[in-house]
C-alpha atoms as a PDB file:
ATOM      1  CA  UNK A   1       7.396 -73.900 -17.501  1.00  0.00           C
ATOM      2  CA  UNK A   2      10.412 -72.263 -18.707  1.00  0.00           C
ATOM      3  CA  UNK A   3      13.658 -71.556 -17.127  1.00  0.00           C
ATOM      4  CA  UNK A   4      12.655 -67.610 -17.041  1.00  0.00           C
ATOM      5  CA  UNK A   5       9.808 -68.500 -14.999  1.00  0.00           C
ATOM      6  CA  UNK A   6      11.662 -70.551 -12.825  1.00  0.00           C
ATOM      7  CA  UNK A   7      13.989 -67.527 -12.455  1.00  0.00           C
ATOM      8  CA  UNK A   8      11.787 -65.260 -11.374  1.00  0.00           C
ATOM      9  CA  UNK A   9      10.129 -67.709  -8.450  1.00  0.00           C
ATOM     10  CA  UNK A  10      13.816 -68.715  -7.268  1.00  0.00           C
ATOM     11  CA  UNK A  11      14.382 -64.472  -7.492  1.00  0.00           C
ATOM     12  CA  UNK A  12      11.247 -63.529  -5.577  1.00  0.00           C
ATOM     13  CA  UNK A  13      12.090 -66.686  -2.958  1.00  0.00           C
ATOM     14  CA  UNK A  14      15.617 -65.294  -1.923  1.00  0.00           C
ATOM     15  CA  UNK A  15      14.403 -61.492  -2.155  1.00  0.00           C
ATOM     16  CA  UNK A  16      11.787 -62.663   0.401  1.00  0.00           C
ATOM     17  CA  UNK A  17      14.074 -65.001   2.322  1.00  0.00           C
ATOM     18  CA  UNK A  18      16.323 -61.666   2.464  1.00  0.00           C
ATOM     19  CA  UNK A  19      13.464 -58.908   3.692  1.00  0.00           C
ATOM     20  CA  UNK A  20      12.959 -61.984   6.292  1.00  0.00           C
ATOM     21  CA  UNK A  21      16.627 -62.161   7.399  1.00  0.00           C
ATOM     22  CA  UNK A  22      17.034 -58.216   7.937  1.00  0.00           C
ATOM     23  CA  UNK A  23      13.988 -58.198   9.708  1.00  0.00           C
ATOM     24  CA  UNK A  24      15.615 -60.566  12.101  1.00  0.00           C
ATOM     25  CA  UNK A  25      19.040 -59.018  12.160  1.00  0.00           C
ATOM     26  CA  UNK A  26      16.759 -56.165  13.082  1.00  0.00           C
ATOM     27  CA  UNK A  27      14.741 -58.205  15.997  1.00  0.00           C
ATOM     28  CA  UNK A  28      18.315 -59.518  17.562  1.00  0.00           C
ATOM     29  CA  UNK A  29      19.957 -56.011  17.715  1.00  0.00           C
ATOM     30  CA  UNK A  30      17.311 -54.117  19.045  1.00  0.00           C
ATOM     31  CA  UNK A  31      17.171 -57.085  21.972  1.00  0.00           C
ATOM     32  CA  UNK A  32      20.654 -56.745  22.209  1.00  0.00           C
ATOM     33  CA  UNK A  33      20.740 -53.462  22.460  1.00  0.00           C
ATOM     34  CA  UNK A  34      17.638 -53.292  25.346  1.00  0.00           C
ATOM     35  CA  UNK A  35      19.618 -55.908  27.138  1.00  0.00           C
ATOM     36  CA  UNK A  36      23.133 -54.241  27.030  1.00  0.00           C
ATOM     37  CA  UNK A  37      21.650 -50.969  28.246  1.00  0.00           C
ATOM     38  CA  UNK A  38      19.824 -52.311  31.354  1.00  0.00           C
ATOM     39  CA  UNK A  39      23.021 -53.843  32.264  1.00  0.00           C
ATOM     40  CA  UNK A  40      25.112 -51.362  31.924  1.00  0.00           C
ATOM     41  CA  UNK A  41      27.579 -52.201  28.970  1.00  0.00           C
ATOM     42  CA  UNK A  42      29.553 -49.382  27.526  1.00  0.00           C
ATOM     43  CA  UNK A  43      29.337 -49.166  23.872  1.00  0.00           C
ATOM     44  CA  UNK A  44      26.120 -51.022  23.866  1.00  0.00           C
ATOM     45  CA  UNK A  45      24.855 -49.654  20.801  1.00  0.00           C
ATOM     46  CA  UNK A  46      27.949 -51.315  19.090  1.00  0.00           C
ATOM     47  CA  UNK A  47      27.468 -55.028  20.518  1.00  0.00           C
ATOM     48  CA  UNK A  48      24.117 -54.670  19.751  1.00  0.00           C
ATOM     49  CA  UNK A  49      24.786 -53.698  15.659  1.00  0.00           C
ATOM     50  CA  UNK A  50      27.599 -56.325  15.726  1.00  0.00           C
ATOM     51  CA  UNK A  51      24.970 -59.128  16.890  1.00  0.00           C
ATOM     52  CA  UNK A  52      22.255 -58.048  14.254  1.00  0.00           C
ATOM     53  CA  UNK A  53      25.157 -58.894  11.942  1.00  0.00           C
ATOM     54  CA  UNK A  54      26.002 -61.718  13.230  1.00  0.00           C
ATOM     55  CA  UNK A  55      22.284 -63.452  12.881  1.00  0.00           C
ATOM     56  CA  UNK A  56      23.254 -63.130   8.432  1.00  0.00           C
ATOM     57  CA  UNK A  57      25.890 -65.975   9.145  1.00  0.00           C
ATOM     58  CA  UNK A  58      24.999 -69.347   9.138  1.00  0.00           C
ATOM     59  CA  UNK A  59      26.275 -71.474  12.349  1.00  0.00           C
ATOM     60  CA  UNK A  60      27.667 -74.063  10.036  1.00  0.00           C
ATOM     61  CA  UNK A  61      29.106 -76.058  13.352  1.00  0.00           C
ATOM     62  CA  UNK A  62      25.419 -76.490  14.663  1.00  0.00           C
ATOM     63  CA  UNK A  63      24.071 -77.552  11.584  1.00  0.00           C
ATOM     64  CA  UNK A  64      27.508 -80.249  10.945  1.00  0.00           C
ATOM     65  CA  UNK A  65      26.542 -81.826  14.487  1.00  0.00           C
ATOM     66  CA  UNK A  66      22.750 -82.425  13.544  1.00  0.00           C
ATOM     67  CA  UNK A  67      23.869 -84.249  10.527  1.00  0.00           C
ATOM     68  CA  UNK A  68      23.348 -81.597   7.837  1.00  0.00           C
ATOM     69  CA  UNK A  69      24.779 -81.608   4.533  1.00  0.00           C
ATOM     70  CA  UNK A  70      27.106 -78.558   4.363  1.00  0.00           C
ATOM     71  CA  UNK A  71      27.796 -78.781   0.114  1.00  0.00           C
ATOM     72  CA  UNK A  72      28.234 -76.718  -2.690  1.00  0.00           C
ATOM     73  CA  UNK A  73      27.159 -79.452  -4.806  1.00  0.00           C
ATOM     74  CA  UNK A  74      24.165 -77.735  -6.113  1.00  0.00           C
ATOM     75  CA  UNK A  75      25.837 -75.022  -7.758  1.00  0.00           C
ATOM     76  CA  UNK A  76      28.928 -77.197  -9.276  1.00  0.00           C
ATOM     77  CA  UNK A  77      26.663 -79.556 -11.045  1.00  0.00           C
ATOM     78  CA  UNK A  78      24.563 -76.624 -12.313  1.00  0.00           C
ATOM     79  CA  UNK A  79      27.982 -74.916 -13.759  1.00  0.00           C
ATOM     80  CA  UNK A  80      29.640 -78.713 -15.107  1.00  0.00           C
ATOM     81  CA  UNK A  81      25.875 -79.324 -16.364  1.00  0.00           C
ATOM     82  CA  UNK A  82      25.828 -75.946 -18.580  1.00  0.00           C
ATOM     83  CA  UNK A  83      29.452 -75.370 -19.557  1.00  0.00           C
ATOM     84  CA  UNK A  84      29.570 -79.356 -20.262  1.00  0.00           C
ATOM     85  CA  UNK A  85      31.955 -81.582 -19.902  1.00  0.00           C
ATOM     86  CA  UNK A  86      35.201 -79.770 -21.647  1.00  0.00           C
ATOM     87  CA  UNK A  87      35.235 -77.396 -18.622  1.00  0.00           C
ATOM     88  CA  UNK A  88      35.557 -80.529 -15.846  1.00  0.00           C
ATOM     89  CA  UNK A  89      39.716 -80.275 -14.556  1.00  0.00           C
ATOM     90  CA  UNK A  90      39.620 -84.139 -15.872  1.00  0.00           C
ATOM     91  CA  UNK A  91      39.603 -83.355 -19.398  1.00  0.00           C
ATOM     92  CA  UNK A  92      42.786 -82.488 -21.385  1.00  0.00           C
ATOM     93  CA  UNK A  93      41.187 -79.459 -23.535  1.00  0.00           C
ATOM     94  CA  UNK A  94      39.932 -76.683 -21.554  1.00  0.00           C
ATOM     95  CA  UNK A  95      37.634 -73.510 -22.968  1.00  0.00           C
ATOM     96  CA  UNK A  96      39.129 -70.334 -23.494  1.00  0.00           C
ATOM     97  CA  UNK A  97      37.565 -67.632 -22.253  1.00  0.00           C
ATOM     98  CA  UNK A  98      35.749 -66.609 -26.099  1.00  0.00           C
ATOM     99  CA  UNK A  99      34.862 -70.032 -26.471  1.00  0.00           C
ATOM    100  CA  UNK A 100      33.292 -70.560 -22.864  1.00  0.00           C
ATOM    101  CA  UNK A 101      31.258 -67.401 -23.852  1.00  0.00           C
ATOM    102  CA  UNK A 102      29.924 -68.263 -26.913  1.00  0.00           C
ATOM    103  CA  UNK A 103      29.059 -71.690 -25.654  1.00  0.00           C
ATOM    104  CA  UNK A 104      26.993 -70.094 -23.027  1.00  0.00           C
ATOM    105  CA  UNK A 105      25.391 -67.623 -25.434  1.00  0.00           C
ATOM    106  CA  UNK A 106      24.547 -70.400 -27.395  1.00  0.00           C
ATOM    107  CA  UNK A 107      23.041 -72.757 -24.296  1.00  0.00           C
ATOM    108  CA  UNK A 108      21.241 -69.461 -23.650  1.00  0.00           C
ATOM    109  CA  UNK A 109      19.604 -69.555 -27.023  1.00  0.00           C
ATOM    110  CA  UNK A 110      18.790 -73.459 -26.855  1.00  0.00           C
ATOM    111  CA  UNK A 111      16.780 -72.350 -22.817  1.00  0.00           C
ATOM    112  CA  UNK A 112      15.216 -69.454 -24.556  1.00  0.00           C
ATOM    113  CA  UNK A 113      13.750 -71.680 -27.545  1.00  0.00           C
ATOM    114  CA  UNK A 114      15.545 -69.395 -29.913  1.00  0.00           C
ATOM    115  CA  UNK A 115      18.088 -70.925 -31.724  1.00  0.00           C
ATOM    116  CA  UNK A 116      16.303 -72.663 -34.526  1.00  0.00           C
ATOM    117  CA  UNK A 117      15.302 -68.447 -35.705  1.00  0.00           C
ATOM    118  CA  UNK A 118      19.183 -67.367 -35.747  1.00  0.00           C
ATOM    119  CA  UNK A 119      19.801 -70.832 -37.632  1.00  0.00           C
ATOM    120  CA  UNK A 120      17.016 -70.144 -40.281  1.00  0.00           C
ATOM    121  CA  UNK A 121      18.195 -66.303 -40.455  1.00  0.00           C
ATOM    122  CA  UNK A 122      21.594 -67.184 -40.787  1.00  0.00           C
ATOM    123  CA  UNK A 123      20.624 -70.219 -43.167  1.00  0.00           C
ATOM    124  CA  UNK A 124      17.214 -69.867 -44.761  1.00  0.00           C
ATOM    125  CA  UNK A 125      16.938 -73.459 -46.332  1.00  0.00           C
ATOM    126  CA  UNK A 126      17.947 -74.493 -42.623  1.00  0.00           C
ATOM    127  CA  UNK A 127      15.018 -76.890 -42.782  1.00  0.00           C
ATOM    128  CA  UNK A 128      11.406 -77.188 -42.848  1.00  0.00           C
ATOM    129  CA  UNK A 129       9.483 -75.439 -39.451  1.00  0.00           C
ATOM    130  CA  UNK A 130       7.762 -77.710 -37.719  1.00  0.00           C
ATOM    131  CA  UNK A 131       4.456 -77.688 -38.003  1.00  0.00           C
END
C-alpha cells in the first residue's frame, strides 16, 4: 500500500470524524438552547451557539487526570523523519529554505516511486531497469 492510499483513508477518517463533531456541536446547542429557553435566560440563543462551540475543544484537563498522553510527538517525528536529521536544532548546519524544498520534492519523488524515471531522463545510461 502506498503512502497515497494511506492518504486518502487518514483524509476520509478526519472528514468523517469532522461531519461527526458538527453533528454534535449541533446536538449540544440545540439542548442548550431548549434548556435556556424553558428557564428563562436572556440571550439564550447566544449561550446556546457558544456551547455548540465549545463541544470542538478538547477538555485537555479531563483527559491529563485519567492518565492520557497529551503529545505532539506524532507529528514531530513525522517532520524530523522526512526533512532528516540536518533540520533537528542539535545540528550545526541548518536547511535553507530552497534547500528544505528541494529535499522534500525529492523525498516526494522517492514515496511516489518516481525518481529512478527523472534520473534515467536526466541521465539515460543511469543504469540498467530492473527487470
Amino acid at each position: 500500500m502506498d503512502w497515497r492510499s494511506h492518504a486518502r483513508t487518514t483524509g476520509s477518517a478526519l472528514k468523517n470524524w469532522f461531519i461527526a463533531q458538527c453533528y454534535d456541536s449541533l446536538a449540544v446547542a440545540v439542548l442548550w438552547l431548549v434548556g435556556l429557553w424553558i428557564i428563562g435566560i436572556p440571550w439564550a440563543p447566544l449561550w446556546a451557539i457558544l456551547g455548540g462551540v465549545l463541544q470542538f475543544i478538547p477538555n485537555f484537563g479531563e483527559r491529563y487526570r485519567q492518565g492520557e498522553t497529551i503529545s505532539t510527538a506524532f507529528v514531530e517525528s513525522t517532520i524530523n523523519q522526512v526533512v532528516s536529521r540536518r533540520f533537528v536544532k542539535k545540528q550545526q548546519m541548518q536547511w535553507t529554505l530552497r534547500g528544505a524544498h528541494l529535499l522534500l520534492q525529492t523525498r516526494t519523488k522517492v514515496l511516489n516511486n518516481e525518481l529512478e524515471g527523472v534520473f534515467r531522463r536526466w541521465y539515460p545510461q543511469f543504469r540498467a531497469q530492473a527487470a
